[in-house]
PDB file of N, CA and C in Angstrom:
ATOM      1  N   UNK A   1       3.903  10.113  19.508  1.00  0.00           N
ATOM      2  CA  UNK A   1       3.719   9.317  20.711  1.00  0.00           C
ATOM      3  C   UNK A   1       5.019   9.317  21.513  1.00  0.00           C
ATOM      4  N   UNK A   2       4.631   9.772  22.812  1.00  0.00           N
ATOM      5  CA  UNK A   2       5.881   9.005  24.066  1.00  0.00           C
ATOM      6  C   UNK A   2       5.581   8.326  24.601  1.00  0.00           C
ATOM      7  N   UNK A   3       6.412   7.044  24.409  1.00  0.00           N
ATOM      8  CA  UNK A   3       5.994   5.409  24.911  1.00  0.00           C
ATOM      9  C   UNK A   3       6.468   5.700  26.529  1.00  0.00           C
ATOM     10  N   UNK A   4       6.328   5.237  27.626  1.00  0.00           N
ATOM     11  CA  UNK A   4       6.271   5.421  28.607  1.00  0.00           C
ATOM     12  C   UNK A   4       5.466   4.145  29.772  1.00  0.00           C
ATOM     13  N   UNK A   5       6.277   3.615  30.615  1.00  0.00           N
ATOM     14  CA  UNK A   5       5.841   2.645  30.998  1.00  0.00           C
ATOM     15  C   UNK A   5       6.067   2.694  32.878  1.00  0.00           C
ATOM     16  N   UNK A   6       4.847   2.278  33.624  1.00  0.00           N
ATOM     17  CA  UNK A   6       4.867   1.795  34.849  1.00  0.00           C
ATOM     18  C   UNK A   6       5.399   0.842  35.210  1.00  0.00           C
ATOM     19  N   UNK A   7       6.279   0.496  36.381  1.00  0.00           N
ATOM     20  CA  UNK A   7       7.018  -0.950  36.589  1.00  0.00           C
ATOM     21  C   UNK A   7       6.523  -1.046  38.132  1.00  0.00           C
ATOM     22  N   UNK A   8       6.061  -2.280  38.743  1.00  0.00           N
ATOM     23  CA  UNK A   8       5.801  -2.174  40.319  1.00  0.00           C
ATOM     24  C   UNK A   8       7.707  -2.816  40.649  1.00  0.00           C
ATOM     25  N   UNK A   9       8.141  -1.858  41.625  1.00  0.00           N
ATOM     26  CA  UNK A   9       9.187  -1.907  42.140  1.00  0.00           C
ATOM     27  C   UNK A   9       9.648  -3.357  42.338  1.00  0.00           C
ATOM     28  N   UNK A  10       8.735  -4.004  42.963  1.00  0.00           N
ATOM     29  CA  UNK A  10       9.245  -5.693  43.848  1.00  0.00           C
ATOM     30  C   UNK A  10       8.920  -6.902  42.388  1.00  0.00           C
ATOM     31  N   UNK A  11       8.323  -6.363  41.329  1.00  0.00           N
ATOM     32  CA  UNK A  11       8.229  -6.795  40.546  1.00  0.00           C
ATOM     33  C   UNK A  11       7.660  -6.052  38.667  1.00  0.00           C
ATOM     34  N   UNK A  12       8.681  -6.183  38.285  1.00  0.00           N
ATOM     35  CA  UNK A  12       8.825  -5.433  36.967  1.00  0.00           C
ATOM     36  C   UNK A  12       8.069  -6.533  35.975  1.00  0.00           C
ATOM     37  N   UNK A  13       7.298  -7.248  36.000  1.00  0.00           N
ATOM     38  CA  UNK A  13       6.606  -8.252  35.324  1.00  0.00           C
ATOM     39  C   UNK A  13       5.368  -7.143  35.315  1.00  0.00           C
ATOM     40  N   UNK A  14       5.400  -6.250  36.526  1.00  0.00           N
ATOM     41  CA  UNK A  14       3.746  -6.050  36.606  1.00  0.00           C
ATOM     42  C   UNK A  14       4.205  -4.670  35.994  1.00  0.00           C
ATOM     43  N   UNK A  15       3.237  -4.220  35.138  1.00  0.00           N
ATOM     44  CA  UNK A  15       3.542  -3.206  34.230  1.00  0.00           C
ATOM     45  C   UNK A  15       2.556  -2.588  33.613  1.00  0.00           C
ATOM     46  N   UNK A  16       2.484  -1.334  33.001  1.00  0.00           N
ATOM     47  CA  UNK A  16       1.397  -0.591  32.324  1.00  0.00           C
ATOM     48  C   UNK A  16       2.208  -0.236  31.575  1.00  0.00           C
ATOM     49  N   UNK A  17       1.331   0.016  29.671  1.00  0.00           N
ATOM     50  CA  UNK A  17       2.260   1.034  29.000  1.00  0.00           C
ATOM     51  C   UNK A  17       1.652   2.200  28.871  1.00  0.00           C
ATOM     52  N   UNK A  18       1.993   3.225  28.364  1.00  0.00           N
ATOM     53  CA  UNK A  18       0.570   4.486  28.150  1.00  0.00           C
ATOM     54  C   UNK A  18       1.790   5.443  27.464  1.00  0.00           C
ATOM     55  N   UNK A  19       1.182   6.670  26.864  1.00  0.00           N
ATOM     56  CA  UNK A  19       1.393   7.799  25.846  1.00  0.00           C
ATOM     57  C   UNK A  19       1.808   8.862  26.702  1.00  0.00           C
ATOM     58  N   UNK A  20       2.463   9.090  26.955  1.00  0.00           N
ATOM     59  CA  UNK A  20       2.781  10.094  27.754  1.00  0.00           C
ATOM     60  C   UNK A  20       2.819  11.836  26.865  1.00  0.00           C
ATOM     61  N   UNK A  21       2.591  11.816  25.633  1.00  0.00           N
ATOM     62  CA  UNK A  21       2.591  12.561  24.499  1.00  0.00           C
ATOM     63  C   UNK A  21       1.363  14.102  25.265  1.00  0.00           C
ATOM     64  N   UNK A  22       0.432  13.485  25.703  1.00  0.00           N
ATOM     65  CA  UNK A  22      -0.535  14.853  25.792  1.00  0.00           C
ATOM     66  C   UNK A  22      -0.318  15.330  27.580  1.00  0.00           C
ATOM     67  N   UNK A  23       0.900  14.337  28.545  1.00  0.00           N
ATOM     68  CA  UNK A  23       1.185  15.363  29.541  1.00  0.00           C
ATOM     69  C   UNK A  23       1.879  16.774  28.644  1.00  0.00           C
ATOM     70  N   UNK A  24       2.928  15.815  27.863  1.00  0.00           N
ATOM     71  CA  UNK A  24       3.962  17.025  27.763  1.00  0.00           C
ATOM     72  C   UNK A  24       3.409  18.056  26.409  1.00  0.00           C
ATOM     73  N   UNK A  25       2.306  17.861  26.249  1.00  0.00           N
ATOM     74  CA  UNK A  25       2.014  18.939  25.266  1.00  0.00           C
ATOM     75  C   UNK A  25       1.474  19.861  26.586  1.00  0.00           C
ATOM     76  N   UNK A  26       0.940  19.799  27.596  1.00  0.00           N
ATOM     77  CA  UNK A  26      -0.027  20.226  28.678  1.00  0.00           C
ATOM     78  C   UNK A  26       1.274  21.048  29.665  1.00  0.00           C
ATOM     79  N   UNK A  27       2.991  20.720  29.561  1.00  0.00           N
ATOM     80  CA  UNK A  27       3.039  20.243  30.736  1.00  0.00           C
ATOM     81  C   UNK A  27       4.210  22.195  30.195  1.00  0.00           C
ATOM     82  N   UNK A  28       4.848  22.443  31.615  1.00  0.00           N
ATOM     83  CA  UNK A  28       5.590  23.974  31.582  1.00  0.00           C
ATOM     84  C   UNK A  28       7.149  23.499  31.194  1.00  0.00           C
ATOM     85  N   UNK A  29       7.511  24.460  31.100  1.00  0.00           N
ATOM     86  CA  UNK A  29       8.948  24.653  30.617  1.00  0.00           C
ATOM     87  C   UNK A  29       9.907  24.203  32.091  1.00  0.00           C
ATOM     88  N   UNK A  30       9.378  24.491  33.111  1.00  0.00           N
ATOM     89  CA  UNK A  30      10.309  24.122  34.298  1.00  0.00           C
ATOM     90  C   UNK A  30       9.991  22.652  34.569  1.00  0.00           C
ATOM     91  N   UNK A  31       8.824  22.324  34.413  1.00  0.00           N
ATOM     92  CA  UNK A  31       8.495  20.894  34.268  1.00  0.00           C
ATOM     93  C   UNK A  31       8.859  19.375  33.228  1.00  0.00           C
ATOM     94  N   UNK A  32       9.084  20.290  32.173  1.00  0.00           N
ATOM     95  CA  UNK A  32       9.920  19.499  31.031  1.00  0.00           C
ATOM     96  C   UNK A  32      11.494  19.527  31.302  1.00  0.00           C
ATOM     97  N   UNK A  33      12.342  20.953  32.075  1.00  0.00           N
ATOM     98  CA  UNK A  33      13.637  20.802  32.409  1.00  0.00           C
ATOM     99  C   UNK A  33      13.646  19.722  33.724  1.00  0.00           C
ATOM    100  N   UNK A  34      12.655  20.168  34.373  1.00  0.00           N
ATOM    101  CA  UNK A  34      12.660  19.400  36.020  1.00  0.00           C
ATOM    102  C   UNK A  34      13.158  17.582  35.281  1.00  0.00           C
ATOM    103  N   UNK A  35      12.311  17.188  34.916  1.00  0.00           N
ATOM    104  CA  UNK A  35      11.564  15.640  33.819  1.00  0.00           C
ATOM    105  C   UNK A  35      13.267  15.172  33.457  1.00  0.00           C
ATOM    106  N   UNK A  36      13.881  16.253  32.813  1.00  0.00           N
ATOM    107  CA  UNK A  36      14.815  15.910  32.149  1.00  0.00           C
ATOM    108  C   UNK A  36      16.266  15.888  33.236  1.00  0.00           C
ATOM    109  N   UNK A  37      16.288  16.985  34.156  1.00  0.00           N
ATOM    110  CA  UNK A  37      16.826  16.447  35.094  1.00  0.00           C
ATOM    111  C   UNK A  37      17.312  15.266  35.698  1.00  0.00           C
ATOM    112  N   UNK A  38      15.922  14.665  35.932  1.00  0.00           N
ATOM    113  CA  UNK A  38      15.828  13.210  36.505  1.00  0.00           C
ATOM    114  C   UNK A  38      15.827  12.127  35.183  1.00  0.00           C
ATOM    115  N   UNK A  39      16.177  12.429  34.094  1.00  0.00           N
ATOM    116  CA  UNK A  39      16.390  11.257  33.198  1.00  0.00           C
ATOM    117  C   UNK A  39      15.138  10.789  32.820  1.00  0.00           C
ATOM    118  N   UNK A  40      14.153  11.432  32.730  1.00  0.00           N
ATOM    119  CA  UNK A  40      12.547  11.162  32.425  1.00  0.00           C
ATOM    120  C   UNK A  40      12.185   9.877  33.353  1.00  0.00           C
ATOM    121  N   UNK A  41      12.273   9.626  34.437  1.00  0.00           N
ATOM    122  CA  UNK A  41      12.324   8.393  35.351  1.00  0.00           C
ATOM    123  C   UNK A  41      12.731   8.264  37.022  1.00  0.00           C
ATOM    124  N   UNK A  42      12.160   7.587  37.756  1.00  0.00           N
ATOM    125  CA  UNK A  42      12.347   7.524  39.127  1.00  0.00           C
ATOM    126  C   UNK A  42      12.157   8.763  40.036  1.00  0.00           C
ATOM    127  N   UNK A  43      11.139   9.919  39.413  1.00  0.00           N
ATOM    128  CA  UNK A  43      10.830  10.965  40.357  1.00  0.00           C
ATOM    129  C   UNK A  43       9.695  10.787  40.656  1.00  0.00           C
ATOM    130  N   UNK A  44       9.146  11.875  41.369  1.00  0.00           N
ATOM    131  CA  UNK A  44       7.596  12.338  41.477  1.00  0.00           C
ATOM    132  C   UNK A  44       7.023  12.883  40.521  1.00  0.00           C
ATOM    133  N   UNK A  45       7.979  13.597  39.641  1.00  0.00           N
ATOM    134  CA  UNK A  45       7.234  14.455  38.169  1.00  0.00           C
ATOM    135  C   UNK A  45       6.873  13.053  37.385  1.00  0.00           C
ATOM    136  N   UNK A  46       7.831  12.520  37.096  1.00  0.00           N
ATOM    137  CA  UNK A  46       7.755  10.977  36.512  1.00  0.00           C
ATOM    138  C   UNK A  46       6.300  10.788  36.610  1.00  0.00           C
ATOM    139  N   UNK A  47       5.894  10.134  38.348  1.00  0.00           N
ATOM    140  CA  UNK A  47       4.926   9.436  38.490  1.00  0.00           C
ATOM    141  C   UNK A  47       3.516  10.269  38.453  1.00  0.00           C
ATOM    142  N   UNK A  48       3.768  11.486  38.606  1.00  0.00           N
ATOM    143  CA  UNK A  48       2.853  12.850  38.062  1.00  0.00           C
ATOM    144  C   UNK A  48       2.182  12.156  36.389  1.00  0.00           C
ATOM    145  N   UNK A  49       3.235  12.467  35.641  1.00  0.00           N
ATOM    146  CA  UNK A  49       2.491  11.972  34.524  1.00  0.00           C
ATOM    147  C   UNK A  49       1.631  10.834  34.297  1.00  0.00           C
ATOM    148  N   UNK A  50       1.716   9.622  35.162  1.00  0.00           N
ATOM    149  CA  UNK A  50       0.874   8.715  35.012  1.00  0.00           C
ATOM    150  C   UNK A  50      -0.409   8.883  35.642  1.00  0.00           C
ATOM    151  N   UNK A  51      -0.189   9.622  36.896  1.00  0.00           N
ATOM    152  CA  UNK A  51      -1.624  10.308  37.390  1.00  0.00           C
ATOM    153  C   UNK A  51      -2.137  11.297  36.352  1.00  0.00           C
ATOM    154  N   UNK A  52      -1.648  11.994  36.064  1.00  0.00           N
ATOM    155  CA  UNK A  52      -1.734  13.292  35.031  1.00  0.00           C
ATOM    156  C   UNK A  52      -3.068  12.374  33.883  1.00  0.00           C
ATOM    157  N   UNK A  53      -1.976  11.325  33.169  1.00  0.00           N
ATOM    158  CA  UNK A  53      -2.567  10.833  32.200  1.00  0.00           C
ATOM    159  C   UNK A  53      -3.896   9.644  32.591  1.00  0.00           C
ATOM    160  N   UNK A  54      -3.965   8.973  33.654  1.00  0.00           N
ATOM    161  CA  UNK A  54      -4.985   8.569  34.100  1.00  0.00           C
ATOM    162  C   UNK A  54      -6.335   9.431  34.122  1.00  0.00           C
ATOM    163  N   UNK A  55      -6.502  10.252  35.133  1.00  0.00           N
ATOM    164  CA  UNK A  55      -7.204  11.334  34.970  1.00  0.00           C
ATOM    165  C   UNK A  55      -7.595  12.045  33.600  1.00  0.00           C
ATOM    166  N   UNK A  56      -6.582  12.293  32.308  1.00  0.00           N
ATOM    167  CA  UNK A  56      -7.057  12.920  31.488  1.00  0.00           C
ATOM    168  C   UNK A  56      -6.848  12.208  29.935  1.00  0.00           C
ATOM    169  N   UNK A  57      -6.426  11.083  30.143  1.00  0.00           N
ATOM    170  CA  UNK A  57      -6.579  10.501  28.719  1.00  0.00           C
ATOM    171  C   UNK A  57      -8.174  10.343  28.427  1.00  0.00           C
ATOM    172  N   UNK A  58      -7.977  10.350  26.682  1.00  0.00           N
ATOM    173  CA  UNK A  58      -9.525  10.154  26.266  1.00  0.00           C
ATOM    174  C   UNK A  58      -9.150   8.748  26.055  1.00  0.00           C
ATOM    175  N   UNK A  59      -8.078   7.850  25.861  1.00  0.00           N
ATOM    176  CA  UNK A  59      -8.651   6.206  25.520  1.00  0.00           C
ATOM    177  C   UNK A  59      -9.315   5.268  26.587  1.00  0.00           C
ATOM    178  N   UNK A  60     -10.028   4.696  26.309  1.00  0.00           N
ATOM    179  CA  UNK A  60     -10.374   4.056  27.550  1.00  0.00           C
ATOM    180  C   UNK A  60      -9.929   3.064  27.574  1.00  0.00           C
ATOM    181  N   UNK A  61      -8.748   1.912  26.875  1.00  0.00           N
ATOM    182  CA  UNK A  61      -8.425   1.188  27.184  1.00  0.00           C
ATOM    183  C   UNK A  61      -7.544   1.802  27.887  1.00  0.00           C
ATOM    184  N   UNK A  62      -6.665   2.655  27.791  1.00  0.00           N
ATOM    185  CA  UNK A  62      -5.607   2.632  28.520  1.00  0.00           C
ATOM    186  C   UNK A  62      -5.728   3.349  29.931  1.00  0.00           C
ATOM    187  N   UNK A  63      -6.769   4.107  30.103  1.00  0.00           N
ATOM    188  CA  UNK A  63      -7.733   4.767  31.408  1.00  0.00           C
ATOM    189  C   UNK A  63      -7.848   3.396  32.168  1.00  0.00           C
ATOM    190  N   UNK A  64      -8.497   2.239  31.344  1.00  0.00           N
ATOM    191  CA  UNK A  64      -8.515   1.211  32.351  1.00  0.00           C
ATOM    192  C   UNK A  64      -7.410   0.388  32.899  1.00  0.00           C
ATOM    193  N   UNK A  65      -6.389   0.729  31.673  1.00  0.00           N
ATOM    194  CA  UNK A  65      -5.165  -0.500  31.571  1.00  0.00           C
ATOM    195  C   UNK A  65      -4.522   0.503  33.441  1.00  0.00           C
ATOM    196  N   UNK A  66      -4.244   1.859  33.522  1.00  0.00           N
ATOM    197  CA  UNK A  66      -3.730   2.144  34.595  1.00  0.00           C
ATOM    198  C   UNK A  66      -4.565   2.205  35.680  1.00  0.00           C
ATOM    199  N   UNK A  67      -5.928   2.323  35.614  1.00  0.00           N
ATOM    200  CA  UNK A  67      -6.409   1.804  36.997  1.00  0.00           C
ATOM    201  C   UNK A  67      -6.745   0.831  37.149  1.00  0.00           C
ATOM    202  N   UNK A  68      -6.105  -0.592  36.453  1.00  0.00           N
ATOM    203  CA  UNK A  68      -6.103  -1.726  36.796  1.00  0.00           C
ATOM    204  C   UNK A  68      -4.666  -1.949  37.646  1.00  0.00           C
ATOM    205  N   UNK A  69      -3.531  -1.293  36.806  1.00  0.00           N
ATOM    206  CA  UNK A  69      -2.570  -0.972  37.485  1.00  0.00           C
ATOM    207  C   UNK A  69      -2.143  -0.426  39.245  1.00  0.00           C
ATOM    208  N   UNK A  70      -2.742   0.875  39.066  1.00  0.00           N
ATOM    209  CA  UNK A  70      -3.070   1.554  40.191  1.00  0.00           C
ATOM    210  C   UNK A  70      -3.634   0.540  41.263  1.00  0.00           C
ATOM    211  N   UNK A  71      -4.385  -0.057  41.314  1.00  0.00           N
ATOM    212  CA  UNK A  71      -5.513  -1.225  42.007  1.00  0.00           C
ATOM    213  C   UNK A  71      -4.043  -2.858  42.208  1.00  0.00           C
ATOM    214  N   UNK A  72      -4.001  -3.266  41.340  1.00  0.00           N
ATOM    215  CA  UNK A  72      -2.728  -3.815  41.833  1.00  0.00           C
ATOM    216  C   UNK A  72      -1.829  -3.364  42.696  1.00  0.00           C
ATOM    217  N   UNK A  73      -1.270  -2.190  42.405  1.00  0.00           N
ATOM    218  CA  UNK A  73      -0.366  -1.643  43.170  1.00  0.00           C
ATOM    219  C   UNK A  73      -0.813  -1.866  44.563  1.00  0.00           C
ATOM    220  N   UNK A  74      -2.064  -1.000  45.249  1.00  0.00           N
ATOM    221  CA  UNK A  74      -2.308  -0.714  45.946  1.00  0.00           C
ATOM    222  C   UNK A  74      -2.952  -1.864  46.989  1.00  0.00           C
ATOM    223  N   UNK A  75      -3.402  -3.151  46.067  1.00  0.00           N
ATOM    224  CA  UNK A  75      -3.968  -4.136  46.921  1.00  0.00           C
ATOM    225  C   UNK A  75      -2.710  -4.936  47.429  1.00  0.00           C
ATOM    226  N   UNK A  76      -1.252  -5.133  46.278  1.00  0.00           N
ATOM    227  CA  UNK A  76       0.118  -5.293  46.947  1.00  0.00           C
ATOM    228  C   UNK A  76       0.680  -4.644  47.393  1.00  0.00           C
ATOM    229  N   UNK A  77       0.547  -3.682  47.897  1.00  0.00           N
ATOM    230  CA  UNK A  77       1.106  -2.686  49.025  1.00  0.00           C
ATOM    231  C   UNK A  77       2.517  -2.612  48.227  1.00  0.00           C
ATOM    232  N   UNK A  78       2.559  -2.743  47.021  1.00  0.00           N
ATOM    233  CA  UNK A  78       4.020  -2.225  46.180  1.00  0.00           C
ATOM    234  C   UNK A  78       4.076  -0.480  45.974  1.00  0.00           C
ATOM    235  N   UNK A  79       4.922  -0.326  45.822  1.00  0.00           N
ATOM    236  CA  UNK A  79       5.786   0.928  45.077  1.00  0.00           C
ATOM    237  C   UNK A  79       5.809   0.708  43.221  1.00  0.00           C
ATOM    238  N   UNK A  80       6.093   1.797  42.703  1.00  0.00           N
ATOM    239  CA  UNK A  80       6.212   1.706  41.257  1.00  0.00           C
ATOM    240  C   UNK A  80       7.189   3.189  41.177  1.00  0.00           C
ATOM    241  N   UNK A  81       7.585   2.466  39.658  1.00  0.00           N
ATOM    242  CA  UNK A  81       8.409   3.621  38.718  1.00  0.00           C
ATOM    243  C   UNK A  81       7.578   4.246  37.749  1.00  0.00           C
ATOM    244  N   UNK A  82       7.852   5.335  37.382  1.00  0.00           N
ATOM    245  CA  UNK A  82       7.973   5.492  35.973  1.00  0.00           C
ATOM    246  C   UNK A  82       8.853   5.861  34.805  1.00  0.00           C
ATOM    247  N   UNK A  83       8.810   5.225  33.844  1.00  0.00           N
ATOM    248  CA  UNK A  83      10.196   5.460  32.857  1.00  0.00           C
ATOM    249  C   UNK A  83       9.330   6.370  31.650  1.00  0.00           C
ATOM    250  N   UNK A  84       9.740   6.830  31.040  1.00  0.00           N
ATOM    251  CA  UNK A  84       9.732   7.892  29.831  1.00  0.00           C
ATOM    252  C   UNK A  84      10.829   7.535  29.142  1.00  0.00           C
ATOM    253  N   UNK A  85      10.340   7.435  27.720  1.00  0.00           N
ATOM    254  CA  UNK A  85      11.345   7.055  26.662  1.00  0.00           C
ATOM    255  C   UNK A  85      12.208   8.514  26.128  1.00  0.00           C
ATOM    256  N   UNK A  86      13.563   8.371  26.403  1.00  0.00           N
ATOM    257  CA  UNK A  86      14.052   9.426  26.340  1.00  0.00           C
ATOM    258  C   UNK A  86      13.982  10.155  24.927  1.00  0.00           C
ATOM    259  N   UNK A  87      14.579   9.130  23.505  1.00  0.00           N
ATOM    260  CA  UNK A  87      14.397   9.141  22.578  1.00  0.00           C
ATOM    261  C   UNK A  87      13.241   9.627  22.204  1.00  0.00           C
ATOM    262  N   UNK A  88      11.922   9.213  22.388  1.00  0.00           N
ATOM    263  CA  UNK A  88      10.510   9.741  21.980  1.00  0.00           C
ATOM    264  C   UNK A  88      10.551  11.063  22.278  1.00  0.00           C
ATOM    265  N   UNK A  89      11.011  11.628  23.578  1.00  0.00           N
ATOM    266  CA  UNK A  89      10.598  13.225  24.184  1.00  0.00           C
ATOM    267  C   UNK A  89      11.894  13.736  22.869  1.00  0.00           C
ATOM    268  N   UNK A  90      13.149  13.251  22.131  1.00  0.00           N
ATOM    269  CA  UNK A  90      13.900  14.248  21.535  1.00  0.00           C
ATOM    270  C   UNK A  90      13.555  14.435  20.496  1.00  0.00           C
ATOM    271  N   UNK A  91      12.480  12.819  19.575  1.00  0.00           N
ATOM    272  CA  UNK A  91      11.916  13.467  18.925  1.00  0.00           C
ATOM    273  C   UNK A  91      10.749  14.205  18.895  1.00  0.00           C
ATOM    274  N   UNK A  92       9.909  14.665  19.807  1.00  0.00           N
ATOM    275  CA  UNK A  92       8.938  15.180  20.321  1.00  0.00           C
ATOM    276  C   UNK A  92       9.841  16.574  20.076  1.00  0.00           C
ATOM    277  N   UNK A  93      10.594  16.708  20.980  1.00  0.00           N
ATOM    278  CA  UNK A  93      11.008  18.219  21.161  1.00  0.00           C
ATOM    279  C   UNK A  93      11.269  18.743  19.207  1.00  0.00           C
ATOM    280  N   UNK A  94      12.131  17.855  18.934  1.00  0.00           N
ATOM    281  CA  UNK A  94      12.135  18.207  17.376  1.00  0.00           C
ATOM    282  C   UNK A  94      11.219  18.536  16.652  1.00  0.00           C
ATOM    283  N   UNK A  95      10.011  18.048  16.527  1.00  0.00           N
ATOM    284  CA  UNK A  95       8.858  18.122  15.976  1.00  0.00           C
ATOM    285  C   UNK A  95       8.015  19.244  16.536  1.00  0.00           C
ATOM    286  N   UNK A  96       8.097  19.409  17.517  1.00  0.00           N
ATOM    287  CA  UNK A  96       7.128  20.373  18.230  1.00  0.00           C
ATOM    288  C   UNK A  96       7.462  22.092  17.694  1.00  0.00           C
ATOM    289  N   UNK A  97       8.901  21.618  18.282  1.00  0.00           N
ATOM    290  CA  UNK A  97       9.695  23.437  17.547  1.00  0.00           C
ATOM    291  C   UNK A  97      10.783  23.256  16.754  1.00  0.00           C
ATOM    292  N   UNK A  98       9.816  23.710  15.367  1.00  0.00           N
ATOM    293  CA  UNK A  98      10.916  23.397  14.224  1.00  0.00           C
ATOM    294  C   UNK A  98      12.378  24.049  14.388  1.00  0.00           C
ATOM    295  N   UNK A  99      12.771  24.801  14.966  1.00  0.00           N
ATOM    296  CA  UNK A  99      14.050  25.488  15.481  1.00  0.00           C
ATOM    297  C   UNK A  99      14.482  25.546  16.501  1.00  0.00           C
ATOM    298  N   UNK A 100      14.415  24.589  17.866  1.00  0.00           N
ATOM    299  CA  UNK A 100      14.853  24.435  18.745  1.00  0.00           C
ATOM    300  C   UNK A 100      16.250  25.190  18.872  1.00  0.00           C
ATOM    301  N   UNK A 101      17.203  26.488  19.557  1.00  0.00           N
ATOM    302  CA  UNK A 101      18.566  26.134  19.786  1.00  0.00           C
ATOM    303  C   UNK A 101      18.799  24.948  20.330  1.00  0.00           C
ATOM    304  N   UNK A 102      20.188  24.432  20.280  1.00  0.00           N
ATOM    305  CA  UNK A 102      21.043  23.301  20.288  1.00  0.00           C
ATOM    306  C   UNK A 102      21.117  23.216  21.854  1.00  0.00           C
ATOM    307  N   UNK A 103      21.194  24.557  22.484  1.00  0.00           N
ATOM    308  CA  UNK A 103      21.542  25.114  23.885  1.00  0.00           C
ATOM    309  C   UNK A 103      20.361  24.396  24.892  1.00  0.00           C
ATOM    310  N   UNK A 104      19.000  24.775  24.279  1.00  0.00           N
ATOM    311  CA  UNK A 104      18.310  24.446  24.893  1.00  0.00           C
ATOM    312  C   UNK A 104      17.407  23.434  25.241  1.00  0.00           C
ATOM    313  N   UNK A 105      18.075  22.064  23.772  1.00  0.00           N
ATOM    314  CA  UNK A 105      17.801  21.343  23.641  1.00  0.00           C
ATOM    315  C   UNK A 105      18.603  20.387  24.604  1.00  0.00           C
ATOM    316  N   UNK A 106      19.886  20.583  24.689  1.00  0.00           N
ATOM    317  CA  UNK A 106      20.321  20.073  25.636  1.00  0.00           C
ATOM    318  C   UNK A 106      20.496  20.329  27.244  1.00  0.00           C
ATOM    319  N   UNK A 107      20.015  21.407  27.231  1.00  0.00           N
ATOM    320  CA  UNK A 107      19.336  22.147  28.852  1.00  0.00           C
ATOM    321  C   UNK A 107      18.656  20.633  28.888  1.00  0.00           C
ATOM    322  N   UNK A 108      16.846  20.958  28.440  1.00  0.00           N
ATOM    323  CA  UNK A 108      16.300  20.171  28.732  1.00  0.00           C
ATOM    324  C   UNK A 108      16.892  18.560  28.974  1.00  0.00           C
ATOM    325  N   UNK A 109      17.458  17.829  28.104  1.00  0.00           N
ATOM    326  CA  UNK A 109      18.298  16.810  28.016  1.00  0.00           C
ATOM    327  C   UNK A 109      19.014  16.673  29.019  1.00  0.00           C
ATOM    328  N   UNK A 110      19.694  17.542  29.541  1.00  0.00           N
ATOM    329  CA  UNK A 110      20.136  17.602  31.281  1.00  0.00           C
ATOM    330  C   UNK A 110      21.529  17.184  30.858  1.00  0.00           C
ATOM    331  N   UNK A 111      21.933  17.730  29.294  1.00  0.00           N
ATOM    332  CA  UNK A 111      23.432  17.452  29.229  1.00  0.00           C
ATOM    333  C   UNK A 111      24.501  18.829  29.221  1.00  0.00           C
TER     334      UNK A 111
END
């Protein structure tokens, strides 16, 4: 799992959590460096994944939990973030490819 959470800008009370785990099994190699670039947070790729995962999660609580979200947003005429747990994507990357180079682990990492 990548824990991963929506925040509405004018107020961080209002919030969604969701898995961000089956964008990035889905998602490209320039798209995981792009992600990491920006600190997994405050882009458009960011907020990609929550559309991404709206659209294609199979849970339905959490299908509903973000278009309850989405629907807030939009009836408060707010803005939102999205954050990605950085930690979750390193162990993600670990797990995914048992031999990652070091090089490219920290490419992605954006260090």
């Amino acid at each position: 799992m990548i824990r991963a959470q929506a925040t509405a800008d004018e107020d961080s009370s209002i919030l969604v959590l969701f898995d961000a785990e089956p964008w990035f099994e889905n998602a490209t190699a320039q798209q995981l460096s792009s992600l990491a670039a920006n600190d997994y947070s405050n882009c458009e790729l960011a907020d990609a994944v929550l559309r991404w995962t709206e659209a294609f999660t199979e849970r339905r609580d959490e299908k509903r939990n973000i278009k309850r979200f989405f629907r807030w947003i939009t009836d408060s005429d707010y803005g939102y973030e999205v954050y990605i747990e950085e930690k979750d994507v390193t162990q993600w990357m670990w797990k995914r490819h048992t031999k990652p180079s070091l090089d490219a682990v920290d490419y992605l990492l954006g260090q």
